[in-house]
C-alpha atoms as a PDB file:
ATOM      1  CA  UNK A   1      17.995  89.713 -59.916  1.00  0.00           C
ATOM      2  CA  UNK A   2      21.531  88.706 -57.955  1.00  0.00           C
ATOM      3  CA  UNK A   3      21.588  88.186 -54.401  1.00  0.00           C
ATOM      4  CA  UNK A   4      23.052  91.744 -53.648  1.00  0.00           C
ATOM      5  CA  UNK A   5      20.479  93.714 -54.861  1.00  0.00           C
ATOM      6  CA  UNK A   6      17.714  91.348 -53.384  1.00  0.00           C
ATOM      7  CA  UNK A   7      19.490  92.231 -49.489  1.00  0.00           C
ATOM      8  CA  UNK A   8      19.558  95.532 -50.661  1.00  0.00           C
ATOM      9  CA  UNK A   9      15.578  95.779 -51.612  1.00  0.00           C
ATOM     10  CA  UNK A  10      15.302  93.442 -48.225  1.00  0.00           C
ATOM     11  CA  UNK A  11      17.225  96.014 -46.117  1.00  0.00           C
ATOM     12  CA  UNK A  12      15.701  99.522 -47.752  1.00  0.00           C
ATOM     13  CA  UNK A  13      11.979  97.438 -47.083  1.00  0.00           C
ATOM     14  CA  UNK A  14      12.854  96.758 -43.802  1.00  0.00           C
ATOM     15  CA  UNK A  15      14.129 100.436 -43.132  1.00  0.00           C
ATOM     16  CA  UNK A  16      10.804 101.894 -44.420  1.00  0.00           C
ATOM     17  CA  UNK A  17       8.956  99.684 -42.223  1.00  0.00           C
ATOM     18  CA  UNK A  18      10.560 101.153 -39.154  1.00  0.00           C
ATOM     19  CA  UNK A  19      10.062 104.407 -40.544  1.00  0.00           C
ATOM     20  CA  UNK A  20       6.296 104.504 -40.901  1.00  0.00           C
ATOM     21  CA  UNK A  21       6.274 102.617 -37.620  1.00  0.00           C
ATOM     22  CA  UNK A  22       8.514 105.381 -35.735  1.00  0.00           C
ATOM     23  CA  UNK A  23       6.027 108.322 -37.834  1.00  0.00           C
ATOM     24  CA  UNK A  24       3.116 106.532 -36.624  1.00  0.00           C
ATOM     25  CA  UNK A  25       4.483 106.420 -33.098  1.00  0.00           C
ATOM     26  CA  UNK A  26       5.274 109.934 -32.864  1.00  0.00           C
ATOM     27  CA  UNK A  27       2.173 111.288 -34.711  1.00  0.00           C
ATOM     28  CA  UNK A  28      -0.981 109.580 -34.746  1.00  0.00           C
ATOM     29  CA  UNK A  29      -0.617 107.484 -31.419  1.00  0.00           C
ATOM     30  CA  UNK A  30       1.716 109.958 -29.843  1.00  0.00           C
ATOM     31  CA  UNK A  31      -0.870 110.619 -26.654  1.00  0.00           C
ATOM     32  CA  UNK A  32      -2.362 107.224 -26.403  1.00  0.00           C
ATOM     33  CA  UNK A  33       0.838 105.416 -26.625  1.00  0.00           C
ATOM     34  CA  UNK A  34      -0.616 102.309 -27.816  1.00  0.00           C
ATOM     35  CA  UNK A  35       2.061 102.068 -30.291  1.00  0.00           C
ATOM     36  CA  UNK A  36       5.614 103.453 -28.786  1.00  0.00           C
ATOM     37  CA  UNK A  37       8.436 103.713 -30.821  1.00  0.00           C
ATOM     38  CA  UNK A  38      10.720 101.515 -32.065  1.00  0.00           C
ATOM     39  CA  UNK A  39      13.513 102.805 -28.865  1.00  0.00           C
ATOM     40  CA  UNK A  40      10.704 102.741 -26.315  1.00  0.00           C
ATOM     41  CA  UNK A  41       9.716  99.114 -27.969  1.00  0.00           C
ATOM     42  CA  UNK A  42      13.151  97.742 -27.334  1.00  0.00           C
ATOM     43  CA  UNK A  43      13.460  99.223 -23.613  1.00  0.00           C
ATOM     44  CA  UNK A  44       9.637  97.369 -22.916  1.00  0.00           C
ATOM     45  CA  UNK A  45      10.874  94.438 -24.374  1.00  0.00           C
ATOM     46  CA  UNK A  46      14.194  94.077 -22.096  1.00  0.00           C
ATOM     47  CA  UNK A  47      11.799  94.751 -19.327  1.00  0.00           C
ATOM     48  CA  UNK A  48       9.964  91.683 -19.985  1.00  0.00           C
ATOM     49  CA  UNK A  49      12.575  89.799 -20.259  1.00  0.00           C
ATOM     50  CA  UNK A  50      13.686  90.517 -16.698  1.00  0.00           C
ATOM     51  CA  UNK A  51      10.271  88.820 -15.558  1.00  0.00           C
ATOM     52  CA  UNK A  52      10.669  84.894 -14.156  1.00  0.00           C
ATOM     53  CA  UNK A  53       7.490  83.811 -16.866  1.00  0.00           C
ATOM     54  CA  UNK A  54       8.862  85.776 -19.941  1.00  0.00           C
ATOM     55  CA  UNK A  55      10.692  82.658 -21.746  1.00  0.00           C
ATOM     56  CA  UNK A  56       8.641  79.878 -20.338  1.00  0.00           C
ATOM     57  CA  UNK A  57       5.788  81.974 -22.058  1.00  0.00           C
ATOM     58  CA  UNK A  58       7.474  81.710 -25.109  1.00  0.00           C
ATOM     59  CA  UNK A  59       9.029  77.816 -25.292  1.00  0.00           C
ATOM     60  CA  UNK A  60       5.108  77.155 -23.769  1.00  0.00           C
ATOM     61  CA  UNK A  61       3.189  78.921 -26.756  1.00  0.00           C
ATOM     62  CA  UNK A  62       6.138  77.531 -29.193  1.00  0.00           C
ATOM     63  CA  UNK A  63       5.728  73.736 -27.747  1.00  0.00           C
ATOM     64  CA  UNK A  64       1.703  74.437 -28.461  1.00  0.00           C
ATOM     65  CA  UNK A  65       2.638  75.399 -31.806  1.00  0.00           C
ATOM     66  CA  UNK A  66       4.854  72.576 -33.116  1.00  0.00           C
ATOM     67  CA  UNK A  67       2.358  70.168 -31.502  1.00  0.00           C
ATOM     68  CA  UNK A  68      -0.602  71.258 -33.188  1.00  0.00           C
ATOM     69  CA  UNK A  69       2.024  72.007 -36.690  1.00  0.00           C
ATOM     70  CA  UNK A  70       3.021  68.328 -36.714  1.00  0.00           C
ATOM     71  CA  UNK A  71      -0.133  66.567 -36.212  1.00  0.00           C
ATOM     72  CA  UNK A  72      -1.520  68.679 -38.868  1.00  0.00           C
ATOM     73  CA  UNK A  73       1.256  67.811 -40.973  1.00  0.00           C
ATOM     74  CA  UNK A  74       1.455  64.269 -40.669  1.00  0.00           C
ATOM     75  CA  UNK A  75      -2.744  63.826 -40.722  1.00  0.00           C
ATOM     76  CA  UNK A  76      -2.666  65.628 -44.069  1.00  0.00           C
ATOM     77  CA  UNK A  77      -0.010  64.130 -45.311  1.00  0.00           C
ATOM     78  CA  UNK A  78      -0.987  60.802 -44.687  1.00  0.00           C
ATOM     79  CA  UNK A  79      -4.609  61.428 -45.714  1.00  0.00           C
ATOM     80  CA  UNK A  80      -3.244  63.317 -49.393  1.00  0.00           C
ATOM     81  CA  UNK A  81      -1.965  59.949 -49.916  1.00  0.00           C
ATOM     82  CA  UNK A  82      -4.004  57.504 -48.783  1.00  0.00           C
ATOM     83  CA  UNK A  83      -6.955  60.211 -51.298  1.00  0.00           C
ATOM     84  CA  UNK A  84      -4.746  59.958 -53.751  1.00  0.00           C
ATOM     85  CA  UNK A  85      -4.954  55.931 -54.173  1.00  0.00           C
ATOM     86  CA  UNK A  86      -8.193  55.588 -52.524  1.00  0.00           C
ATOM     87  CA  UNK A  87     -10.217  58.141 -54.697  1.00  0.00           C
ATOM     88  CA  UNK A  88     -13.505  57.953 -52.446  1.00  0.00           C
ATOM     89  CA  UNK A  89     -11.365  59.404 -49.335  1.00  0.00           C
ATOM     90  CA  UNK A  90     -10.632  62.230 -51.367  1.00  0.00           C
ATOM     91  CA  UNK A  91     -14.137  62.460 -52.257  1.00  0.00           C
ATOM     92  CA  UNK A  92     -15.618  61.899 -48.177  1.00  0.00           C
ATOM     93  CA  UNK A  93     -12.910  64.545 -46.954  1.00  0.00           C
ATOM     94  CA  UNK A  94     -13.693  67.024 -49.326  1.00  0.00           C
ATOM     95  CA  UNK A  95     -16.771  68.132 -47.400  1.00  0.00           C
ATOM     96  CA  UNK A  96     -14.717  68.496 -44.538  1.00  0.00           C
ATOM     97  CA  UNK A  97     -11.598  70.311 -45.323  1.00  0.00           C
ATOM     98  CA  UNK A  98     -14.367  73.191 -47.508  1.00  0.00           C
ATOM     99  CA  UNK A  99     -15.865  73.490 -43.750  1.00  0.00           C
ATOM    100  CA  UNK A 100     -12.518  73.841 -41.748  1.00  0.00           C
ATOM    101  CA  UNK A 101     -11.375  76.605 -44.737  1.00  0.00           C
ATOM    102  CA  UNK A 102     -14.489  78.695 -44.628  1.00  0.00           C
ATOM    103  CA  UNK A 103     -15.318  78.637 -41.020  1.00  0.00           C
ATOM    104  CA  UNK A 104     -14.683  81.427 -38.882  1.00  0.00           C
ATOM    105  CA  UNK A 105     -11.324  81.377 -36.292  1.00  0.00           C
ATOM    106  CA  UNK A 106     -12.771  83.716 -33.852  1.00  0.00           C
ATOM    107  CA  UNK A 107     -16.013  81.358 -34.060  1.00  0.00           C
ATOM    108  CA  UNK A 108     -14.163  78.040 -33.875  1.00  0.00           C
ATOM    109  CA  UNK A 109     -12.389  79.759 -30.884  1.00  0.00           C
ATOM    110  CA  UNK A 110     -15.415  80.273 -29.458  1.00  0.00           C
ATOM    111  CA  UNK A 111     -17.322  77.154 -29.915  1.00  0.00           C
ATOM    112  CA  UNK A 112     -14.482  75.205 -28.729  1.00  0.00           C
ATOM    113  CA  UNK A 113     -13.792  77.234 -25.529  1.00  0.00           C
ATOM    114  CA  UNK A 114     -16.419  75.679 -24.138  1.00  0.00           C
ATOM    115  CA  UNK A 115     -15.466  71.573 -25.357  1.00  0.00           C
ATOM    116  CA  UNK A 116     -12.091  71.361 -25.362  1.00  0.00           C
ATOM    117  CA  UNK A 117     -10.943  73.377 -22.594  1.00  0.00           C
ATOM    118  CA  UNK A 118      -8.088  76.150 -22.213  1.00  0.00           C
ATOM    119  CA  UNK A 119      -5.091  74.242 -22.430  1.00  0.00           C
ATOM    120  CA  UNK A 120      -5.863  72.704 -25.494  1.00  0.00           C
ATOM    121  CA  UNK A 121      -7.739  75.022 -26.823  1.00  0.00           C
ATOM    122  CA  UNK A 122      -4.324  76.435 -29.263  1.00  0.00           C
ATOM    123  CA  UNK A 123      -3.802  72.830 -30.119  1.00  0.00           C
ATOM    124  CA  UNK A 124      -6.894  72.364 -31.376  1.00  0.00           C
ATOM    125  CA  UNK A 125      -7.713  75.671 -33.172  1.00  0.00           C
ATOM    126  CA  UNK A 126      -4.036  75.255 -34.873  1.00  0.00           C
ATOM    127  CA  UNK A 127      -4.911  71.865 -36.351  1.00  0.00           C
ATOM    128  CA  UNK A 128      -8.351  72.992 -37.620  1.00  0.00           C
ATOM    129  CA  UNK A 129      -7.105  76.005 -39.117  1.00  0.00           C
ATOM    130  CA  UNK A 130      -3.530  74.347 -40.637  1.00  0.00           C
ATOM    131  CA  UNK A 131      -4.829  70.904 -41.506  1.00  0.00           C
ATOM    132  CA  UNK A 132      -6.657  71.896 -45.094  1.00  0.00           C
ATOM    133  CA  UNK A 133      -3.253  73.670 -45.863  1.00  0.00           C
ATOM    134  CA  UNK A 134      -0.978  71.026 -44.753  1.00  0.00           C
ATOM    135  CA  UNK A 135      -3.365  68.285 -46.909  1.00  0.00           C
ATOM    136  CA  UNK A 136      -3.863  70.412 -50.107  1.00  0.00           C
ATOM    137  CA  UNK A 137      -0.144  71.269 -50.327  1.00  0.00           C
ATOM    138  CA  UNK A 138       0.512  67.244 -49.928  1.00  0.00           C
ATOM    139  CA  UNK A 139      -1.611  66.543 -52.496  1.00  0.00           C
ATOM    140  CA  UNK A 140      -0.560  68.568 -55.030  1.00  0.00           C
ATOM    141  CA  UNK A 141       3.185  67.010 -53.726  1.00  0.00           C
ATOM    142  CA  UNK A 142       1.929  63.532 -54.948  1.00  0.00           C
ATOM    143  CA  UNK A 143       0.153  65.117 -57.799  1.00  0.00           C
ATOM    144  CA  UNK A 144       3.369  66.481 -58.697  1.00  0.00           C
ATOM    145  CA  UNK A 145       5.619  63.223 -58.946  1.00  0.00           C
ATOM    146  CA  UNK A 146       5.851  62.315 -63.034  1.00  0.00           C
ATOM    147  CA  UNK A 147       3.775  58.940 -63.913  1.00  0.00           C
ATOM    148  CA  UNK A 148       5.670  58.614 -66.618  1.00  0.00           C
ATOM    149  CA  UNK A 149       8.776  58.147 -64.627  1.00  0.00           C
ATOM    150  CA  UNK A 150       6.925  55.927 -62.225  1.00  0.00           C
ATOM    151  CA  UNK A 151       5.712  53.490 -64.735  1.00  0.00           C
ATOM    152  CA  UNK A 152       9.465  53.573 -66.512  1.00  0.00           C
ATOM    153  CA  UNK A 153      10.773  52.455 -62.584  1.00  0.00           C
ATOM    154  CA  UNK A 154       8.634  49.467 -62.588  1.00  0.00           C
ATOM    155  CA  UNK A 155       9.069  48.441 -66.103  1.00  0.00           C
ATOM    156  CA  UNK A 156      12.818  48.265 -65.254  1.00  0.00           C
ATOM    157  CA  UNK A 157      12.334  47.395 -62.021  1.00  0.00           C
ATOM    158  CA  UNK A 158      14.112  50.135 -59.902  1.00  0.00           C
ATOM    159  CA  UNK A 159      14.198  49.400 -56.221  1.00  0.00           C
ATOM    160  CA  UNK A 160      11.360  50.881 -54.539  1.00  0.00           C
ATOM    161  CA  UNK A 161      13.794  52.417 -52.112  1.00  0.00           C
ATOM    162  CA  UNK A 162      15.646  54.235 -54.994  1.00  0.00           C
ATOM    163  CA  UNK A 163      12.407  54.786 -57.019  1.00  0.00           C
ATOM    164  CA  UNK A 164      12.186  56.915 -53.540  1.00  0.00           C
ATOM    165  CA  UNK A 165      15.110  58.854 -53.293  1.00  0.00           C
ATOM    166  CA  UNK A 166      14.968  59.436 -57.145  1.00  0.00           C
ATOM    167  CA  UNK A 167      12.008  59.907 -57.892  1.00  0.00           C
ATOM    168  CA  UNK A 168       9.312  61.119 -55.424  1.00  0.00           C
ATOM    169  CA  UNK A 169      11.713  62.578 -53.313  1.00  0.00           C
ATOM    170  CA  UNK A 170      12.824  65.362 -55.441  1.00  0.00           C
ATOM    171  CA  UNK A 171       9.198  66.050 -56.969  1.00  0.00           C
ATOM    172  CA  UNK A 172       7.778  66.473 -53.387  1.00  0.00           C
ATOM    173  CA  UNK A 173      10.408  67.968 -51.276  1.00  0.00           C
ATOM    174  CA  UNK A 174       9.837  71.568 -52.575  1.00  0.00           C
ATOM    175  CA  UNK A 175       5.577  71.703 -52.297  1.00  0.00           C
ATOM    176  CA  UNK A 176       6.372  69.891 -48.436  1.00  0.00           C
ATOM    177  CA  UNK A 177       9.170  72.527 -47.203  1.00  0.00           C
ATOM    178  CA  UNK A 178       6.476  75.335 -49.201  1.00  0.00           C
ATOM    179  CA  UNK A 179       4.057  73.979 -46.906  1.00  0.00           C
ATOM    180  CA  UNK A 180       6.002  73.810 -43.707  1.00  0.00           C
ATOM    181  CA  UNK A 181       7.615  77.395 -44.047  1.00  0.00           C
ATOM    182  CA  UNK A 182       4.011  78.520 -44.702  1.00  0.00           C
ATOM    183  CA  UNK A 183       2.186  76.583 -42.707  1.00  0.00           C
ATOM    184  CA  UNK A 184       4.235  76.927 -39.355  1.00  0.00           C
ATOM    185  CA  UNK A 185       4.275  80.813 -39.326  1.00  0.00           C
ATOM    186  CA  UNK A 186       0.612  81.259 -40.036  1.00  0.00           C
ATOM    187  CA  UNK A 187       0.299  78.455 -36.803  1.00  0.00           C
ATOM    188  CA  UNK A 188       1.796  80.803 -34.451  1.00  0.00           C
ATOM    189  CA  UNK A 189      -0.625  83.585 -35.170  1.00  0.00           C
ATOM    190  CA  UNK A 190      -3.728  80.731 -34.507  1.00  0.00           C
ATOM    191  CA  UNK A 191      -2.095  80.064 -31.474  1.00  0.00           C
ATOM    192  CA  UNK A 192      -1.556  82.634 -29.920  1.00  0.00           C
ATOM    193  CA  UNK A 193      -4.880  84.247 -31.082  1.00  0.00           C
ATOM    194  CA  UNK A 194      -6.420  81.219 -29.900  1.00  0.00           C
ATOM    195  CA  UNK A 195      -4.239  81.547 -26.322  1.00  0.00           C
ATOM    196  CA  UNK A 196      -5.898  85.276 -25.930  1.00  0.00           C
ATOM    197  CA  UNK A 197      -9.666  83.846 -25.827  1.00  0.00           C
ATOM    198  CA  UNK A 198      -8.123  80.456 -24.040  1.00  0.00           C
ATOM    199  CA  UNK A 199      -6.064  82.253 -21.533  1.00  0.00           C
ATOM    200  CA  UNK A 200      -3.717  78.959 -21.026  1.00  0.00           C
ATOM    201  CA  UNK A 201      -1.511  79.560 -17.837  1.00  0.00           C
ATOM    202  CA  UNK A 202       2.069  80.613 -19.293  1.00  0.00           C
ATOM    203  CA  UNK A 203       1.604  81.842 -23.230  1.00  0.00           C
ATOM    204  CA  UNK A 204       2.203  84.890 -25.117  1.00  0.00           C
ATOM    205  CA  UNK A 205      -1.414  85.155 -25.930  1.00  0.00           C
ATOM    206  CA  UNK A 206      -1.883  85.322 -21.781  1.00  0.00           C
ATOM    207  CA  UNK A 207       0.433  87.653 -21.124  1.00  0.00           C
ATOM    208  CA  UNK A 208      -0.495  89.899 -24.248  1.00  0.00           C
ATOM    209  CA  UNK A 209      -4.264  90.169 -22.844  1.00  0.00           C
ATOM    210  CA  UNK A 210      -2.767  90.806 -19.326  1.00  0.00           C
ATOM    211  CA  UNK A 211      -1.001  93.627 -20.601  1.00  0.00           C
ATOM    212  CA  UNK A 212      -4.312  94.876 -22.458  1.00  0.00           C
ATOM    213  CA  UNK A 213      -6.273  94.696 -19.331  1.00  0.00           C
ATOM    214  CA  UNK A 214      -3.988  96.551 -17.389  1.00  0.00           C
ATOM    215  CA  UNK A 215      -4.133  99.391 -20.001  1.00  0.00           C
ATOM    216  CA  UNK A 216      -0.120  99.030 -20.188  1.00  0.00           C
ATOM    217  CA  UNK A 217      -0.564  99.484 -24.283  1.00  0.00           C
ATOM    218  CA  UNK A 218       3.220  99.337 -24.497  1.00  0.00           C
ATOM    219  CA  UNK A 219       4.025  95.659 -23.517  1.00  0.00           C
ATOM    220  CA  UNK A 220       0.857  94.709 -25.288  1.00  0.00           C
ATOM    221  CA  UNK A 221       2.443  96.187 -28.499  1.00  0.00           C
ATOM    222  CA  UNK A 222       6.074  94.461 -27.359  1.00  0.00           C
ATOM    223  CA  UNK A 223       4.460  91.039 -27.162  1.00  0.00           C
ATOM    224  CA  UNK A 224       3.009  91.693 -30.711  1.00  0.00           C
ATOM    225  CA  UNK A 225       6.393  92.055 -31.500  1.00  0.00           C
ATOM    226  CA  UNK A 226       8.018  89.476 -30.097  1.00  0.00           C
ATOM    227  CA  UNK A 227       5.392  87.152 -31.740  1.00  0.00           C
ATOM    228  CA  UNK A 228       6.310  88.552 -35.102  1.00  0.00           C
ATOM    229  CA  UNK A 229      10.301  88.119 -34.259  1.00  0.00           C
ATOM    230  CA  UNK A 230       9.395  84.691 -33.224  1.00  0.00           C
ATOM    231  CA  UNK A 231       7.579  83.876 -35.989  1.00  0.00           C
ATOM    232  CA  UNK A 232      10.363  85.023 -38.331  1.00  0.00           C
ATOM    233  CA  UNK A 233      13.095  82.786 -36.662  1.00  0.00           C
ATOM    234  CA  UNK A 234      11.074  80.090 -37.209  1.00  0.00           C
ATOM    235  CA  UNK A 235      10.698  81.008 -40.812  1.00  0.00           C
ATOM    236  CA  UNK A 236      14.435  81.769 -41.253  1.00  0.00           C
ATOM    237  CA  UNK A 237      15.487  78.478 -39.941  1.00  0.00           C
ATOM    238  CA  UNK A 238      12.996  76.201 -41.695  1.00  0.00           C
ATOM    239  CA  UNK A 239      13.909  78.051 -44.468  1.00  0.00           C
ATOM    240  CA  UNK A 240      17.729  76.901 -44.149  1.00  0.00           C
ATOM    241  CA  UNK A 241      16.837  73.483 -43.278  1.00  0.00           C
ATOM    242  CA  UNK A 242      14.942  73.172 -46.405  1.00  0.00           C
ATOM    243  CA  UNK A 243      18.118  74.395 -48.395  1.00  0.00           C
ATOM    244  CA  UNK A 244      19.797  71.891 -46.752  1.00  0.00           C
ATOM    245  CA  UNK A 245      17.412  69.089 -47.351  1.00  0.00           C
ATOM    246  CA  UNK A 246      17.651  70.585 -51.440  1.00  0.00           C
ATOM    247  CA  UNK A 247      21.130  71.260 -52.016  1.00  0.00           C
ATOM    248  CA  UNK A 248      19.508  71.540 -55.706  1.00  0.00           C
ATOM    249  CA  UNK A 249      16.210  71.478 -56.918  1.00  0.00           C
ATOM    250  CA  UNK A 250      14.305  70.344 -59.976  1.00  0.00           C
ATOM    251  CA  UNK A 251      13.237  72.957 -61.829  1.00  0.00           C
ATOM    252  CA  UNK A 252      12.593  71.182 -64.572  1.00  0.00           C
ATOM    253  CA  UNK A 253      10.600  67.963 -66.034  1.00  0.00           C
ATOM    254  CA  UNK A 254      13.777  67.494 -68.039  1.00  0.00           C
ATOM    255  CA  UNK A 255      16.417  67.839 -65.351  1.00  0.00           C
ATOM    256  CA  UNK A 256      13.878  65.303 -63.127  1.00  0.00           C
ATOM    257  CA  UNK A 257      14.496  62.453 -66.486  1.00  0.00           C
ATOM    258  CA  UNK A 258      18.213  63.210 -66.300  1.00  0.00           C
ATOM    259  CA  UNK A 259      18.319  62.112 -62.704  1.00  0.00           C
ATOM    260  CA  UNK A 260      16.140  59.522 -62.814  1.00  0.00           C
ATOM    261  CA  UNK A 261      18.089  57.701 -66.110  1.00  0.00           C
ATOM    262  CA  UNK A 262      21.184  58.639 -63.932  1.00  0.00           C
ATOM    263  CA  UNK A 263      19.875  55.983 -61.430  1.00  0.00           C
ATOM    264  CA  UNK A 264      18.725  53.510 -63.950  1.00  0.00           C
ATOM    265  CA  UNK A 265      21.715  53.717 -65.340  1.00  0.00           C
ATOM    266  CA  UNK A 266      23.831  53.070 -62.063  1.00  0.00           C
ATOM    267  CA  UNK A 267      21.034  50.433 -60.469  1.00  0.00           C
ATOM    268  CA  UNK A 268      21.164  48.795 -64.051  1.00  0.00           C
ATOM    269  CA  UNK A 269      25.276  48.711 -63.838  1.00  0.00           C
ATOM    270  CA  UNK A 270      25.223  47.527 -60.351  1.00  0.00           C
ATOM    271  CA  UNK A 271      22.850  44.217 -61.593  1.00  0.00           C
ATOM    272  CA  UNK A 272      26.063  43.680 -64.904  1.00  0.00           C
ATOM    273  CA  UNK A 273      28.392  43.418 -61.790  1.00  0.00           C
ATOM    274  CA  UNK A 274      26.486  41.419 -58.986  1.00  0.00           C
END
């Protein structure tokens, strides 16, 4: 399917969404009002952004995010690999990352309400919840990388810094970017779900439960939403980094020997003329 008719699936999806929302609005929820309209969404939402609090909300509960996001990254990444040559860490974290996948956000919230405190309370929940993700994805990343191709660069000994950029580089780049673009958007929900039970001083999750408790339904709904518009930025833009980190990618196992006797070929011409 071309490009055109995928924006034009993209668009019509998008348009029915709205629809149902605007039916739902006007039907079903039309005397509570705990979901307005789309209009009625957009007028709340201006509102809010009139307050002094509304962005610092927003860079606060995004700064909780990308902390907890990149220590779960890095931890996972560095513990896929250090599992991956040391096959007993594998074997002691498996235990671990089975618990932190089966148990229970609200729970974990909960439990760690009362250890951690408020403010890093998000932090905490994030990393718990993302960490298995981030380290499974990293795994299979390494798992990924061709032996075969490994073995061939130290047979004819390839410089560890190409063997690198050639080799492990392109074999991991797409499960890593699959994991950040997944990982980062599902973050924000923990988050801020955790920020509702944490109540942190200056979060979306605060000012969401505010709303709640002061039975104004609309700006509880408009928060939702500007969590889910926040969320997809974030998605759109690590999505277009990742394009620009892959300005091609290896679909293939053939295409990955092409580039890697590409380099042998240039590293081994490059010896001929030193």
């Amino acid at each position: 399917m071309n490009k055109k008719k995928q924006a034009i699936y993209k668009i019509l999806a998008f348009m029915l969404i709205i629809a149902a929302w605007w039916i739902l609005a006007e039907t079903r929820f039309a005397q509570t009002g705990i979901i307005p309209t789309p209009p009625e969404t957009v007028r709340i939402i201006h509102e809010e952004m009139q307050s002094d609090n509304f962005f610092e909300a927003i860079f606060s509960t995004l700064r909780r995010s990308l902390v907890s996001f990149l220590v779960s990254f890095f931890a996972g990444g560095i513990l896929a690999a250090l599992s991956h040559y040391a096959k007993f860490i594998g074997i002691m974290l498996s235990p671990l990352i089975a618990l932190c996948r089966a148990m229970p956000t609200m729970a974990l919230v909960l439990i760690l309400l009362l250890t951690v405190g408020s403010n890093a309370l998000p932090i905490v929940v994030g990393f718990l919840i993302i960490f298995p993700l981030c380290y499974e994805n990293m795994q299979a990343a390494i798992a990924e990388t061709d032996k075969k191709l490994i073995t061939m660069a130290k047979v004819f000994k390839i410089p560890g810094r190409r063997q690198i950029t050639g080799i492990y580089l392109p074999a991991m780049l797409p499960f890593v970017f699959s994991s950040i673009i997944a990982g980062f958007g599902l973050n924000i929900k923990v988050v801020i779900s955790a920020e509702v039970m944490g109540l942190p001083a200056m979060s979306i999750g605060h000012l969401m439960l505010s709303a709640r408790q002061g039975f104004n339904f609309g700006a509880t709904f408009a928060w939702l939403t500007i969590a889910v518009i926040l969320a997809l930025i974030c998605e759109f833009i690590l999505k277009r980094i990742s394009r620009l980190c892959m300005p091609y990618k290896y679909n293939d196992l053939k295409t990955l020997k092409l580039a890697f006797f590409r380099i042998f070929k240039n590293a081994r011409k490059a010896g001929e003329e030193g």
